[in-house]
C-alpha atoms as a PDB file:
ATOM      1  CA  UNK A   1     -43.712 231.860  53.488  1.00  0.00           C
ATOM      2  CA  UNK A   2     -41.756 232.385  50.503  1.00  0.00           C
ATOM      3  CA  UNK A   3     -37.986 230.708  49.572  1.00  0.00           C
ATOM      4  CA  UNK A   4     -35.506 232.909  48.778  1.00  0.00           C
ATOM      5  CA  UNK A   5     -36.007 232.265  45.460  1.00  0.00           C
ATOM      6  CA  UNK A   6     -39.579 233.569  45.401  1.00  0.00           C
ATOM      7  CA  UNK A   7     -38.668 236.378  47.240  1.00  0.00           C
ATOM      8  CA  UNK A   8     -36.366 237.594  44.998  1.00  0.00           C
ATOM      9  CA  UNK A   9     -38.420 237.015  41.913  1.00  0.00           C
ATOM     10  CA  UNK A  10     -41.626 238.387  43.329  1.00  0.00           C
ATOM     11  CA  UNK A  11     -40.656 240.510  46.139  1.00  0.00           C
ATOM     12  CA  UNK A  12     -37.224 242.594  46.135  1.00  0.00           C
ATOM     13  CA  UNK A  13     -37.047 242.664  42.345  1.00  0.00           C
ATOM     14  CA  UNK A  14     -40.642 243.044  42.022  1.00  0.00           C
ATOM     15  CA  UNK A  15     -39.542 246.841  40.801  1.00  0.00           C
ATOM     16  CA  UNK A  16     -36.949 246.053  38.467  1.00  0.00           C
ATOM     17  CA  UNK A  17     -37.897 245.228  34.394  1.00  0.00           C
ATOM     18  CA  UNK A  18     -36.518 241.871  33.786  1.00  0.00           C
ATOM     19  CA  UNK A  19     -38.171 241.480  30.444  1.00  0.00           C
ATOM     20  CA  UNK A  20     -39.545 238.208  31.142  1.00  0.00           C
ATOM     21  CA  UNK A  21     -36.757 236.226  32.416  1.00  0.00           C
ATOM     22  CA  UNK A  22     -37.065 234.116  35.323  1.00  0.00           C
ATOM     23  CA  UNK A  23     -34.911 233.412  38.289  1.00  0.00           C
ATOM     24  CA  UNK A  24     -33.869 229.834  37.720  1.00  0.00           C
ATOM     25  CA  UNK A  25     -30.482 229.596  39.325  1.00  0.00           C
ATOM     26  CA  UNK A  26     -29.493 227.396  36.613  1.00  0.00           C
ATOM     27  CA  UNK A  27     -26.037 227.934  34.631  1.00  0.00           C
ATOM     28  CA  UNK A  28     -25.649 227.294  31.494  1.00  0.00           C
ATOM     29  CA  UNK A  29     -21.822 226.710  32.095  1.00  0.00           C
ATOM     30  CA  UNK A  30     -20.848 224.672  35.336  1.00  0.00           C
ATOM     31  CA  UNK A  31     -18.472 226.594  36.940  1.00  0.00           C
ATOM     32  CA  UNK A  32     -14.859 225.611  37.589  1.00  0.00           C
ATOM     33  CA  UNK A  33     -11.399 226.978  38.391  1.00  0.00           C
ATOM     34  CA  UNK A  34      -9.439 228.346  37.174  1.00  0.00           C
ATOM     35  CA  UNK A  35     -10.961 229.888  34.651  1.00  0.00           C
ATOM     36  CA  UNK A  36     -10.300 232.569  32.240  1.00  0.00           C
ATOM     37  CA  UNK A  37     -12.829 234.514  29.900  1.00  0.00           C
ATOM     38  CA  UNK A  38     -12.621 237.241  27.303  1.00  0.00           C
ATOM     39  CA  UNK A  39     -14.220 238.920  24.251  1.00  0.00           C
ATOM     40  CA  UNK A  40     -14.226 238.661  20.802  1.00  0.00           C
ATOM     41  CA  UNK A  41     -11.886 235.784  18.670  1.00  0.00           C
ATOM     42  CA  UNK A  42      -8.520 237.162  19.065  1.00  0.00           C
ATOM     43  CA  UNK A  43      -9.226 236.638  23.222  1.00  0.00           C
ATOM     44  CA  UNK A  44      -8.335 232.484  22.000  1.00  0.00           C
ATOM     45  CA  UNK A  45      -4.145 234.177  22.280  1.00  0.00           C
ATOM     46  CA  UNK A  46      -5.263 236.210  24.963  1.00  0.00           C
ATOM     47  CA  UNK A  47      -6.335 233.570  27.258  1.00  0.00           C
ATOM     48  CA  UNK A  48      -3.008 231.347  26.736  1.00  0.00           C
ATOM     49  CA  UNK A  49      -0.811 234.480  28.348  1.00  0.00           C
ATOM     50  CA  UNK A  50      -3.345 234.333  31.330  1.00  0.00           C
ATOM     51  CA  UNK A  51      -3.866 230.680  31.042  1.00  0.00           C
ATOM     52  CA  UNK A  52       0.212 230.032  31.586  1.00  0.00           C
ATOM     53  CA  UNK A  53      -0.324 231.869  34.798  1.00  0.00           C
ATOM     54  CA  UNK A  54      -3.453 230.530  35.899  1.00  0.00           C
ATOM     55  CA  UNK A  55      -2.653 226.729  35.604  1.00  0.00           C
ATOM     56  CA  UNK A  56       0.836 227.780  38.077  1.00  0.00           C
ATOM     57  CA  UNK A  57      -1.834 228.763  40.339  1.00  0.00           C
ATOM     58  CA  UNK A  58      -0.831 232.267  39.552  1.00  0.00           C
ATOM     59  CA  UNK A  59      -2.433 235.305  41.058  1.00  0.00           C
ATOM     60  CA  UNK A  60      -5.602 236.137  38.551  1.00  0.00           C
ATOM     61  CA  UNK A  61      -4.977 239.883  38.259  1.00  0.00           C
ATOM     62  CA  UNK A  62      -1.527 238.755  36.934  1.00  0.00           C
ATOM     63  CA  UNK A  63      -3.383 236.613  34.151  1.00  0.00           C
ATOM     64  CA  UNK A  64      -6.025 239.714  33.161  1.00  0.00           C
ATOM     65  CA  UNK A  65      -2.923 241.774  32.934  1.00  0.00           C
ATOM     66  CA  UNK A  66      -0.858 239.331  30.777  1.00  0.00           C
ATOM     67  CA  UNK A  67      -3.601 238.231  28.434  1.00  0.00           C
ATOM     68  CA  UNK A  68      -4.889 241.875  26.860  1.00  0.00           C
ATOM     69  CA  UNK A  69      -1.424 242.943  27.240  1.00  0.00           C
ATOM     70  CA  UNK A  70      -1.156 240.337  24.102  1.00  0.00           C
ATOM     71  CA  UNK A  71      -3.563 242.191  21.989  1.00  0.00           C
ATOM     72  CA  UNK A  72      -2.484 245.605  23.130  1.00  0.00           C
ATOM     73  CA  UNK A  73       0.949 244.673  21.589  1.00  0.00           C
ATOM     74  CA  UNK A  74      -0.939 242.959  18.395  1.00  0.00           C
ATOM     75  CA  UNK A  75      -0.756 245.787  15.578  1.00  0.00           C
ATOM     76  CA  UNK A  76      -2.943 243.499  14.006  1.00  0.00           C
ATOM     77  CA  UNK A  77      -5.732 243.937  15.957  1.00  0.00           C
ATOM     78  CA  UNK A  78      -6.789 247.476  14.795  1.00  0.00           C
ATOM     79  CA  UNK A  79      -9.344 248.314  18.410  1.00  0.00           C
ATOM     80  CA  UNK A  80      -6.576 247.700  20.741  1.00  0.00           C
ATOM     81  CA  UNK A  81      -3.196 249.389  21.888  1.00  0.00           C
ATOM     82  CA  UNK A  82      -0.669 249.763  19.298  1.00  0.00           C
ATOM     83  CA  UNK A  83      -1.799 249.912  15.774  1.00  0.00           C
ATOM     84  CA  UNK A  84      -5.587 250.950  17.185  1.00  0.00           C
ATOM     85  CA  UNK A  85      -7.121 252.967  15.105  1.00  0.00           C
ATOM     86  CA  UNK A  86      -7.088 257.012  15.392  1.00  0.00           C
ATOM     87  CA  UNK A  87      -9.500 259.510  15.892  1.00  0.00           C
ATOM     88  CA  UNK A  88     -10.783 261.822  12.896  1.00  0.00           C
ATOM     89  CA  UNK A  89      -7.800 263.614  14.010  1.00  0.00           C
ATOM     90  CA  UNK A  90      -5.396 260.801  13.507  1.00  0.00           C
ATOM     91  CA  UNK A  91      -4.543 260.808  16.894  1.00  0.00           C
ATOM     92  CA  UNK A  92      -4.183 257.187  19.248  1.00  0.00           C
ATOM     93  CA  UNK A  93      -5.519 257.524  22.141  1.00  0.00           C
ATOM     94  CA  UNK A  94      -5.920 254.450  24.509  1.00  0.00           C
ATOM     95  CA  UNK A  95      -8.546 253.934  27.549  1.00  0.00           C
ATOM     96  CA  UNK A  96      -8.230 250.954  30.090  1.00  0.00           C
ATOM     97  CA  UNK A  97      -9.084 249.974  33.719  1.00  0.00           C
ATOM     98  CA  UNK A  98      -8.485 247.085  35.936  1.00  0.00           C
ATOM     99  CA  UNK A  99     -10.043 245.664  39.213  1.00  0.00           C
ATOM    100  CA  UNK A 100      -8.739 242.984  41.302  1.00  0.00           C
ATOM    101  CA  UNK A 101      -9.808 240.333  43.967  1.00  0.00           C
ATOM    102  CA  UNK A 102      -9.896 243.553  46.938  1.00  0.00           C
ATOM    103  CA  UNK A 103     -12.266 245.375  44.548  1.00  0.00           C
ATOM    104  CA  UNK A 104      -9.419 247.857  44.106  1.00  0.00           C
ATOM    105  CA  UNK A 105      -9.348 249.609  40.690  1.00  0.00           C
ATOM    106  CA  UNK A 106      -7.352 251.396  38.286  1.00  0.00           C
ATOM    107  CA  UNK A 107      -7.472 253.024  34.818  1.00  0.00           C
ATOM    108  CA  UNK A 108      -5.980 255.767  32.186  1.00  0.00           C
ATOM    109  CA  UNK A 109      -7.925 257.673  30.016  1.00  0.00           C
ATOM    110  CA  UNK A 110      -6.518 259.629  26.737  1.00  0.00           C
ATOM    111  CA  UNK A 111      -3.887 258.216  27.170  1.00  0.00           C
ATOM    112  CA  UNK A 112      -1.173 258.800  23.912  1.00  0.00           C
ATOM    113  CA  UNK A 113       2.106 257.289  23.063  1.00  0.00           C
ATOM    114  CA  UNK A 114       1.903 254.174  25.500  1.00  0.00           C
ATOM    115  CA  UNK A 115       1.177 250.797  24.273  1.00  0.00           C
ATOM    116  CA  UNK A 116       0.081 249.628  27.448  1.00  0.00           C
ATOM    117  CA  UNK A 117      -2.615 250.769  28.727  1.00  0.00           C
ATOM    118  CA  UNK A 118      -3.249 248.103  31.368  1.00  0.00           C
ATOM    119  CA  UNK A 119      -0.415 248.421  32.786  1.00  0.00           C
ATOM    120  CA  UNK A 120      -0.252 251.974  33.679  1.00  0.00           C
ATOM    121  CA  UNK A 121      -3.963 251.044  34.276  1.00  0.00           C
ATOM    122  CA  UNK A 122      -2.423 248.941  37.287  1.00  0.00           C
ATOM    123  CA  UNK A 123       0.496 251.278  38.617  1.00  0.00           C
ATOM    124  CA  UNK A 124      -2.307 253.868  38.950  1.00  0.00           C
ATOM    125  CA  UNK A 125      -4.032 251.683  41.106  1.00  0.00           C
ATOM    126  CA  UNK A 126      -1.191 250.518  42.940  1.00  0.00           C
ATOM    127  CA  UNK A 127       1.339 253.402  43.279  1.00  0.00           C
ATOM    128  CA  UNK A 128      -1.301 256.246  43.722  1.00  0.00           C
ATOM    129  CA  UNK A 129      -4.061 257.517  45.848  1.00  0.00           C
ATOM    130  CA  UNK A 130      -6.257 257.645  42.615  1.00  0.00           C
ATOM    131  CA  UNK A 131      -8.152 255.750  40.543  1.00  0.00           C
ATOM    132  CA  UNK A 132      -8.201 257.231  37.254  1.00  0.00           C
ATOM    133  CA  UNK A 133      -5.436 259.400  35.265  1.00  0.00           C
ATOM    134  CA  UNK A 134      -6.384 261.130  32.363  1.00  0.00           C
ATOM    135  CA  UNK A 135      -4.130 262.784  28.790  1.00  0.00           C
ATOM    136  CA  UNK A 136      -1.445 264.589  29.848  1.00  0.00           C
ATOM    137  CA  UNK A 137      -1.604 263.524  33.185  1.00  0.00           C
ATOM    138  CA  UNK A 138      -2.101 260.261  32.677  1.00  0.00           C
ATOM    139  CA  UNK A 139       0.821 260.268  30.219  1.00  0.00           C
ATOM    140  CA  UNK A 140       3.640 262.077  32.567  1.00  0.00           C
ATOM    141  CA  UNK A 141       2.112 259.171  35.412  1.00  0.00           C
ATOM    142  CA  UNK A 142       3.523 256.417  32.234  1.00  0.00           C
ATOM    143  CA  UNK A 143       6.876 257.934  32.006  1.00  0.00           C
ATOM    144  CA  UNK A 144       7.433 258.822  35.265  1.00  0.00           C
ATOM    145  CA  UNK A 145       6.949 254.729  35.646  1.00  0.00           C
ATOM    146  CA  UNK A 146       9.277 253.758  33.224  1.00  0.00           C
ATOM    147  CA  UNK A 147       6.930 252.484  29.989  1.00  0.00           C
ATOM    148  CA  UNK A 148       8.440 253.438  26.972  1.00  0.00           C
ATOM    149  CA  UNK A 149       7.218 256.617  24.546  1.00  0.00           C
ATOM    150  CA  UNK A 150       6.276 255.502  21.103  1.00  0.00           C
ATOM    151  CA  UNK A 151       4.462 256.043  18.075  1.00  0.00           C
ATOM    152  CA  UNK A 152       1.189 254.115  17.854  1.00  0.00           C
ATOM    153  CA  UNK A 153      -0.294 254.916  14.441  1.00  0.00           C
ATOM    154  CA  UNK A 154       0.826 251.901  12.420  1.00  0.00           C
ATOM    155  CA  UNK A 155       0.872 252.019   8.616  1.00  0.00           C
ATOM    156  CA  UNK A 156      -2.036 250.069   7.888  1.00  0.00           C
ATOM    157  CA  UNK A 157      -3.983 252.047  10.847  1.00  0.00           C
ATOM    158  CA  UNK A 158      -2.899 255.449   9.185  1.00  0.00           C
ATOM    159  CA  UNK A 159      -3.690 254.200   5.917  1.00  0.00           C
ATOM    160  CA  UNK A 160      -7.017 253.428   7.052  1.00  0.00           C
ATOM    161  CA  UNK A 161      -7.778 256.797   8.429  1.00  0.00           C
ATOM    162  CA  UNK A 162      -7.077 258.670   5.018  1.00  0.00           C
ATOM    163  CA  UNK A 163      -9.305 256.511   3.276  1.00  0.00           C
ATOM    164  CA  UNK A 164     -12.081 257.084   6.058  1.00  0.00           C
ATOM    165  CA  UNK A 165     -10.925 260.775   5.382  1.00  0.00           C
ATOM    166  CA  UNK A 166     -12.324 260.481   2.150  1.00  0.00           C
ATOM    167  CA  UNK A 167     -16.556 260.647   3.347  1.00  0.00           C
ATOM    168  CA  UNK A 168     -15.418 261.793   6.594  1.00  0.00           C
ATOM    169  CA  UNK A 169     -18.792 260.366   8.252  1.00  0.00           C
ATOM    170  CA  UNK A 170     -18.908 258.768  11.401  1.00  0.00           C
ATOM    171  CA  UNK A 171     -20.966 255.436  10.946  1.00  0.00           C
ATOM    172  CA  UNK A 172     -20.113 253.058  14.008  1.00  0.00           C
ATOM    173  CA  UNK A 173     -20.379 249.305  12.489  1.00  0.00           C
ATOM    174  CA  UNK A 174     -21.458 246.356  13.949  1.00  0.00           C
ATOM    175  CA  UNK A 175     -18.600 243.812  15.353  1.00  0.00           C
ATOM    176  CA  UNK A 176     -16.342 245.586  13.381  1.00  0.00           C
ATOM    177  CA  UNK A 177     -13.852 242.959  12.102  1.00  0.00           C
ATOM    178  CA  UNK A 178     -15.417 240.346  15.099  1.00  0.00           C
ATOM    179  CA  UNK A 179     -13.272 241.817  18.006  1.00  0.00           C
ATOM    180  CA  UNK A 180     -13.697 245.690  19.432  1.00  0.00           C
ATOM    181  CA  UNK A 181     -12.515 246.262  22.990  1.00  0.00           C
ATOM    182  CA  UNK A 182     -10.881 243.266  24.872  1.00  0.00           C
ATOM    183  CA  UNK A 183     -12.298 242.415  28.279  1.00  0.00           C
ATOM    184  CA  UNK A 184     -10.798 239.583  29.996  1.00  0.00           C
ATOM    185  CA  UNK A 185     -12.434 238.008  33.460  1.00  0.00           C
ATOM    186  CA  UNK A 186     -10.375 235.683  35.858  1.00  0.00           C
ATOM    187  CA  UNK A 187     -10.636 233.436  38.591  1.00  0.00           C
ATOM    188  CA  UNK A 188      -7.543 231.798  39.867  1.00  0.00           C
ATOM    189  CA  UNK A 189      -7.348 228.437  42.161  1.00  0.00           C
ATOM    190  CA  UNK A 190      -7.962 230.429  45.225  1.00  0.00           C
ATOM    191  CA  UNK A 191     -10.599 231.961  44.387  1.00  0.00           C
ATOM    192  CA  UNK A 192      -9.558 235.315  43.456  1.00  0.00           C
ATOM    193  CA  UNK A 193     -11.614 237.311  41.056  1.00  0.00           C
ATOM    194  CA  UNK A 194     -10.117 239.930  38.762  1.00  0.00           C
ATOM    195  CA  UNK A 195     -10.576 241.873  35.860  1.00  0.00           C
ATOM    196  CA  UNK A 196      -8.880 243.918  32.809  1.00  0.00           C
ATOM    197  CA  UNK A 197     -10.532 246.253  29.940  1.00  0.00           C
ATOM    198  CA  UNK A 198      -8.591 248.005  27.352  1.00  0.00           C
ATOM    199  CA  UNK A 199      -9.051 249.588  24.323  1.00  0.00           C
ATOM    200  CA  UNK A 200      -8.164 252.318  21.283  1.00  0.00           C
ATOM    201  CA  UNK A 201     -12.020 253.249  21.192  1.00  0.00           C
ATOM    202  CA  UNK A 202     -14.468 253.957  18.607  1.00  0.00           C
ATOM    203  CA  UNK A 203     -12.720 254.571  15.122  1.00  0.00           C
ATOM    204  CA  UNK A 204     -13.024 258.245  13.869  1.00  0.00           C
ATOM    205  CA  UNK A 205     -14.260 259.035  17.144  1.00  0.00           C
ATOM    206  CA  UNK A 206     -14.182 262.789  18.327  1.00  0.00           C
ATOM    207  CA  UNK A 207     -10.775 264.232  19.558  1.00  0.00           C
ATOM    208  CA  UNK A 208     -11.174 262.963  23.726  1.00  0.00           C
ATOM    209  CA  UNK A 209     -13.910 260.986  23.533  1.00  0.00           C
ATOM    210  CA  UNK A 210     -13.931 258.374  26.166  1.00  0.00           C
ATOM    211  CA  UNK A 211     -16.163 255.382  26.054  1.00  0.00           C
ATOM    212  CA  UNK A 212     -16.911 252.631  28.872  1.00  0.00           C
ATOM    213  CA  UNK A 213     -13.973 250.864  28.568  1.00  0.00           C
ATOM    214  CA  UNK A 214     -12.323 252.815  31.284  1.00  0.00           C
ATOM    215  CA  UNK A 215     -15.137 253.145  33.306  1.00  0.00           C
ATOM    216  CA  UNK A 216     -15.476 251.139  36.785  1.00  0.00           C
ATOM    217  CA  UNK A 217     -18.937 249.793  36.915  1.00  0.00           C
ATOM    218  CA  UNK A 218     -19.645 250.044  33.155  1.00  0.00           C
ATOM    219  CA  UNK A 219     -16.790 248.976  31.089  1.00  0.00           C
ATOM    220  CA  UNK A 220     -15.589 246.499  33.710  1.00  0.00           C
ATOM    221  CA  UNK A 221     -16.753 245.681  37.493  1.00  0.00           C
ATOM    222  CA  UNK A 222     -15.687 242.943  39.943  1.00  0.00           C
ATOM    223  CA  UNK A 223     -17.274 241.870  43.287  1.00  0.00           C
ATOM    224  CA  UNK A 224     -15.115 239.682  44.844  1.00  0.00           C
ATOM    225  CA  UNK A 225     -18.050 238.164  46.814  1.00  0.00           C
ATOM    226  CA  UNK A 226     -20.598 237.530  43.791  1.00  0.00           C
ATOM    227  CA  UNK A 227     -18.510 237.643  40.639  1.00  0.00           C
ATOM    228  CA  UNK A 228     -17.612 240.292  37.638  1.00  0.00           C
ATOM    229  CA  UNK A 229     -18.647 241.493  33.842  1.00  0.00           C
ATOM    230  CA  UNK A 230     -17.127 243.349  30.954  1.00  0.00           C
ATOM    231  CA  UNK A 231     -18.779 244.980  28.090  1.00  0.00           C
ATOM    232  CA  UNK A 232     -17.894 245.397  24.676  1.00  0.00           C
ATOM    233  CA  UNK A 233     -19.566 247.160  21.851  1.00  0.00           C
ATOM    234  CA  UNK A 234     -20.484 250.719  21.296  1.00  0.00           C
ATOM    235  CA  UNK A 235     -19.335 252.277  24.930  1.00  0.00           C
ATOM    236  CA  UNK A 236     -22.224 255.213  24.768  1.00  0.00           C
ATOM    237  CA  UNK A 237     -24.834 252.486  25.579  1.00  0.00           C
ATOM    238  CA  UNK A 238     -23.108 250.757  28.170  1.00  0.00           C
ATOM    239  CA  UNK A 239     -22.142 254.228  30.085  1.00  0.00           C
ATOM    240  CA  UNK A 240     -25.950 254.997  30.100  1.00  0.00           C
ATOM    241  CA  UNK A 241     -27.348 252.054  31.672  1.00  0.00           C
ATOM    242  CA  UNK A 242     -23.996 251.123  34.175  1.00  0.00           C
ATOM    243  CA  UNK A 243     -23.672 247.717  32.482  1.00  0.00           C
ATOM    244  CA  UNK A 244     -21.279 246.105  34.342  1.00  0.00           C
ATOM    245  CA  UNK A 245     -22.168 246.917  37.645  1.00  0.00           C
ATOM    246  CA  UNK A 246     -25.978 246.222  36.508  1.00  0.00           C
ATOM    247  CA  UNK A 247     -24.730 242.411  35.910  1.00  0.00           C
ATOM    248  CA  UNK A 248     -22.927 241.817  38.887  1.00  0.00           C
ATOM    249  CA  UNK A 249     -25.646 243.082  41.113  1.00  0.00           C
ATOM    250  CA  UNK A 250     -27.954 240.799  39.571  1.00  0.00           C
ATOM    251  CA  UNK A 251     -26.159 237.709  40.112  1.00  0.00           C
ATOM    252  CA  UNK A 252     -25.881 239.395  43.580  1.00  0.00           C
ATOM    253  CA  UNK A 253     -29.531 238.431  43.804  1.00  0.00           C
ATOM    254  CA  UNK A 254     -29.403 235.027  42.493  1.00  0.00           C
ATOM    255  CA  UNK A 255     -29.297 235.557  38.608  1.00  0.00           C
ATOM    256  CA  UNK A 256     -26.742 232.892  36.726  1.00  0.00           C
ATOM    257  CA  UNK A 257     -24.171 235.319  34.434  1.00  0.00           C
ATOM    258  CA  UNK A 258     -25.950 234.192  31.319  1.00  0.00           C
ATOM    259  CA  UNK A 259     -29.747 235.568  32.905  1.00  0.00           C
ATOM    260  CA  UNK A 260     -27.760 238.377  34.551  1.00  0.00           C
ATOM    261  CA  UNK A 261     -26.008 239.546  30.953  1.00  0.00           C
ATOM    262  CA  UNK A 262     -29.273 239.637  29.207  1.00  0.00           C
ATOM    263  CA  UNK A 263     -30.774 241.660  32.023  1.00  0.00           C
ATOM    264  CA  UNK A 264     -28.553 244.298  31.369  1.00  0.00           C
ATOM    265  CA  UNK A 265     -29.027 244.048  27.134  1.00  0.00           C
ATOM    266  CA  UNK A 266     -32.833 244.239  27.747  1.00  0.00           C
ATOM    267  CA  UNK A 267     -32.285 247.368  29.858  1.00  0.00           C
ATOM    268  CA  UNK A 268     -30.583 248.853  27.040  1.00  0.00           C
ATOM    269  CA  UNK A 269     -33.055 247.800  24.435  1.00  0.00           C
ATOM    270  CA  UNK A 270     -35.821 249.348  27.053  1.00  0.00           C
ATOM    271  CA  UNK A 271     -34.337 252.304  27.647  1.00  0.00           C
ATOM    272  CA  UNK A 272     -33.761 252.942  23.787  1.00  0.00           C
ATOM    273  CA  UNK A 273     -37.287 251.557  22.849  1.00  0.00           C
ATOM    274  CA  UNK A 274     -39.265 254.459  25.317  1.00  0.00           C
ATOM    275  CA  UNK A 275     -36.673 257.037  23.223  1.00  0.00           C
ATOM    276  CA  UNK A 276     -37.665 256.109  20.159  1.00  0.00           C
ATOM    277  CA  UNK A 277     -34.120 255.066  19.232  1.00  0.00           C
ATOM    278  CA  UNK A 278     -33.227 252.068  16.959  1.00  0.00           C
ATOM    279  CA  UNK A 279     -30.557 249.818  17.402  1.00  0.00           C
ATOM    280  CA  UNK A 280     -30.144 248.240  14.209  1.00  0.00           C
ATOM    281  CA  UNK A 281     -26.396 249.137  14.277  1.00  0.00           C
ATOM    282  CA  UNK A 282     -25.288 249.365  17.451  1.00  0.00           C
ATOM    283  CA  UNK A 283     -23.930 245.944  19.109  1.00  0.00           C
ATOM    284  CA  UNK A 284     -23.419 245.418  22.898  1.00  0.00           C
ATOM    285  CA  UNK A 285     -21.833 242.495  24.301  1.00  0.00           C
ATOM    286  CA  UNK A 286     -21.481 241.445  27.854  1.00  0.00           C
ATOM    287  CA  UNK A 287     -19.765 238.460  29.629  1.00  0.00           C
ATOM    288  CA  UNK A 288     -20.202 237.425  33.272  1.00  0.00           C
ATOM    289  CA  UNK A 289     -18.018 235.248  35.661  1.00  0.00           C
ATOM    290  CA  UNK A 290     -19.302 234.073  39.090  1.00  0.00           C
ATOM    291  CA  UNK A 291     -17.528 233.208  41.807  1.00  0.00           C
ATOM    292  CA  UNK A 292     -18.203 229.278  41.351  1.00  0.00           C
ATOM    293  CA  UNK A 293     -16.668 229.878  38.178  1.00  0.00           C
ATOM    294  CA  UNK A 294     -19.743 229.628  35.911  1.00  0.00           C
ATOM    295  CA  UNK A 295     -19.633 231.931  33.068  1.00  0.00           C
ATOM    296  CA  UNK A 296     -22.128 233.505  30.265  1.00  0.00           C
ATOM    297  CA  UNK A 297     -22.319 235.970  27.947  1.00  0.00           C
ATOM    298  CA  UNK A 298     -25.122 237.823  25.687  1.00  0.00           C
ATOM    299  CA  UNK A 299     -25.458 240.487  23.057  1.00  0.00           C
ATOM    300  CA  UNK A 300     -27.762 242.778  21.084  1.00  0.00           C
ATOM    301  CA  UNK A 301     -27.253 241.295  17.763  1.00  0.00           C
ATOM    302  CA  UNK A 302     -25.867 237.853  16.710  1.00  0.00           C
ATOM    303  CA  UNK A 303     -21.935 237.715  15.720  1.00  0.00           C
ATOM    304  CA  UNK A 304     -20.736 238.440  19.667  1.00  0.00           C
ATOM    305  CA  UNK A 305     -18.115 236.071  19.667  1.00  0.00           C
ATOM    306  CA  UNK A 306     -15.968 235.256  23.127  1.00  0.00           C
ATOM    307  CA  UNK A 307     -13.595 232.804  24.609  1.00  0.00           C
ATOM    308  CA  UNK A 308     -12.930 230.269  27.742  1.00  0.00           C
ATOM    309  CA  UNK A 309     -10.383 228.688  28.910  1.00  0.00           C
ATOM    310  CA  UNK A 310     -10.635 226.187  31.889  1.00  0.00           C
ATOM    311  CA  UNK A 311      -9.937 222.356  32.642  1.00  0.00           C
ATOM    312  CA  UNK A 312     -11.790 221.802  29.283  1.00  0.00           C
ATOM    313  CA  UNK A 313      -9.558 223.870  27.181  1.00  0.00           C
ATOM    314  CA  UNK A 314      -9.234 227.162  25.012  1.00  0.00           C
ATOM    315  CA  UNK A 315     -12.534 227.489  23.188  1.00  0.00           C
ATOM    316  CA  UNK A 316     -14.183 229.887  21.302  1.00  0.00           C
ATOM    317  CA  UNK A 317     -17.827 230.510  21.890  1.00  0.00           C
ATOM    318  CA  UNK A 318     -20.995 232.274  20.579  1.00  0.00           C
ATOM    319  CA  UNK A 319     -23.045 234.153  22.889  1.00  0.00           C
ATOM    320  CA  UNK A 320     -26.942 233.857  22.667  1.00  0.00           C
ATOM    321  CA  UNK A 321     -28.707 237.358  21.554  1.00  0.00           C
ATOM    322  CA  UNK A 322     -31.546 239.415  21.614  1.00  0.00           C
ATOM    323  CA  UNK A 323     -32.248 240.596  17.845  1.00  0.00           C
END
């Protein structure tokens, strides 16, 4: 007879390529709550907004919210909300979705002249019938709610884009300036699960392209029973192989989020290695959160930087990867 254990790594998953890694059950990161998690080095502010509600025993979709609302408002940070940068048109555009503890979701698409993504991210899940709003629509959905109209190319952002304007050639980069999309996983003192993606999207992109960022199941997914995972990187490769929801359903079947994470890289690398495709430049990133409150994280190439903050503190941390 086998354990569950053996079952699952010889039996159920006997079909699925997990590149050599083995079922051990064994977290790298003892789980604990609350605890908050989210990509790249700017997530160490990030984390405080949702940390200040998490340690009131605050609700955990409140923290997501609060924290990347931090660097949507950051003009500094160049990938997110205001002061993102534009298309090759010049044009802001923002993506974002949100889940919470229900496994309810929400998220905008193309969405121009609203800092805040998230937010509307969260009224289109709660106020509406829908789950995603997109440009026009999407924008008249923001107003109608109240969020304020403004201008989102910054000066440094616009600046940027003329001197881009100069080869005019699209060459995604690797970590570009260590942060990219901000994904930010939750779990509160009861146990709820939540979870919050938001981003201006590839630099120089094409006019209304959307990335995974948005996208339930690849950008972002939460099982309130097993756990949830965010992806950050180039949002092409995560779209193609459902990332996200990849992750979670491998914890589902007794992976730890560090194990589960690098499933989901190696399926990338797979599916790109029977293509003939390199990856030299292209960087994916994934984190995971269980339900215990254990936590991993793993990339394509080194430099995938994230952070945690639980009863040990705000931390940043470097996630193990493949290259």
């Amino acid at each position: 007879m086998l354990n569950r254990k053996q079952f699952l790594k010889t039996g159920f998953l006997g079909a699925i390529p997990l590149a050599g890694i083995g079922c051990t059950n064994v977290n790298k990161f003892t789980g604990s709550k609350p605890v908050v998690i989210a990509t790249w080095n700017t997530a160490i502010k990030a984390n405080e907004a949702a940390w200040k509600i998490l340690e009131n025993e605050g609700y955990a979709l409140d923290a997501v919210e609060a924290g990347v609302r931090v660097e949507e408002d950051d003009p500094m940070n160049m990938s997110v909300g205001y002061g993102g940068r534009p298309d090759r048109e010049g044009i802001v555009s923002l993506d974002a979705c949100i889940m919470d503890d229900k496994g309810e979701c929400g998220a905008v698409v193309f969405l121009q002249n609203y800092k805040n993504p998230i937010s509307v991210a969260r009224k289109v899940m709660e106020e509406t019938p829908h789950i995603m709003l997109a440009g026009k629509g999407a924008q008249q959905f923001a107003k109608d709610q109240g969020f304020e109209e403004m201008d989102l190319l910054t000066p440094k952002a616009k600046e940027a884009w003329e001197k881009w304007l100069e080869n005019g050639k699209y060459e995604p980069e690797v970590n570009i300036e260590n942060h990219d999309t901000i994904g930010m996983l939750a779990l509160d003192a009861e146990g709820r699960l939540s979870g919050a993606c938001t981003t201006s999207g590839a630099a120089w992109k094409m006019h209304g392209r959307v990335g995974d960022s948005p996208l339930i199941g690849a950008g972002l997914f939460v099982d309130p029973e097993i756990g949830a995972a965010c992806a950050t990187g180039l949002g092409e490769e995560v779209v193609k192989t459902a990332g996200s929801a990849l992750i979670v359903e491998m914890m589902r079947q007794g992976y730890s989020p560090e194990e589960a994470c690098k499933i989901a890289v190696d399926r990338i690398i797979s599916r790109n290695k029977r293509n003939g495709t390199s990856l030299k430049n292209t960087q994916v990133g994934y984190l995971a959160l269980n339900k215990d409150g254990a936590f991993g994280a793993y990339s394509i190439q080194e430099g995938f930087t994230y952070a945690v903050y639980n009863a040990d503190g705000n931390r940043k941390m470097d996630s193990e990867f493949r290259s």
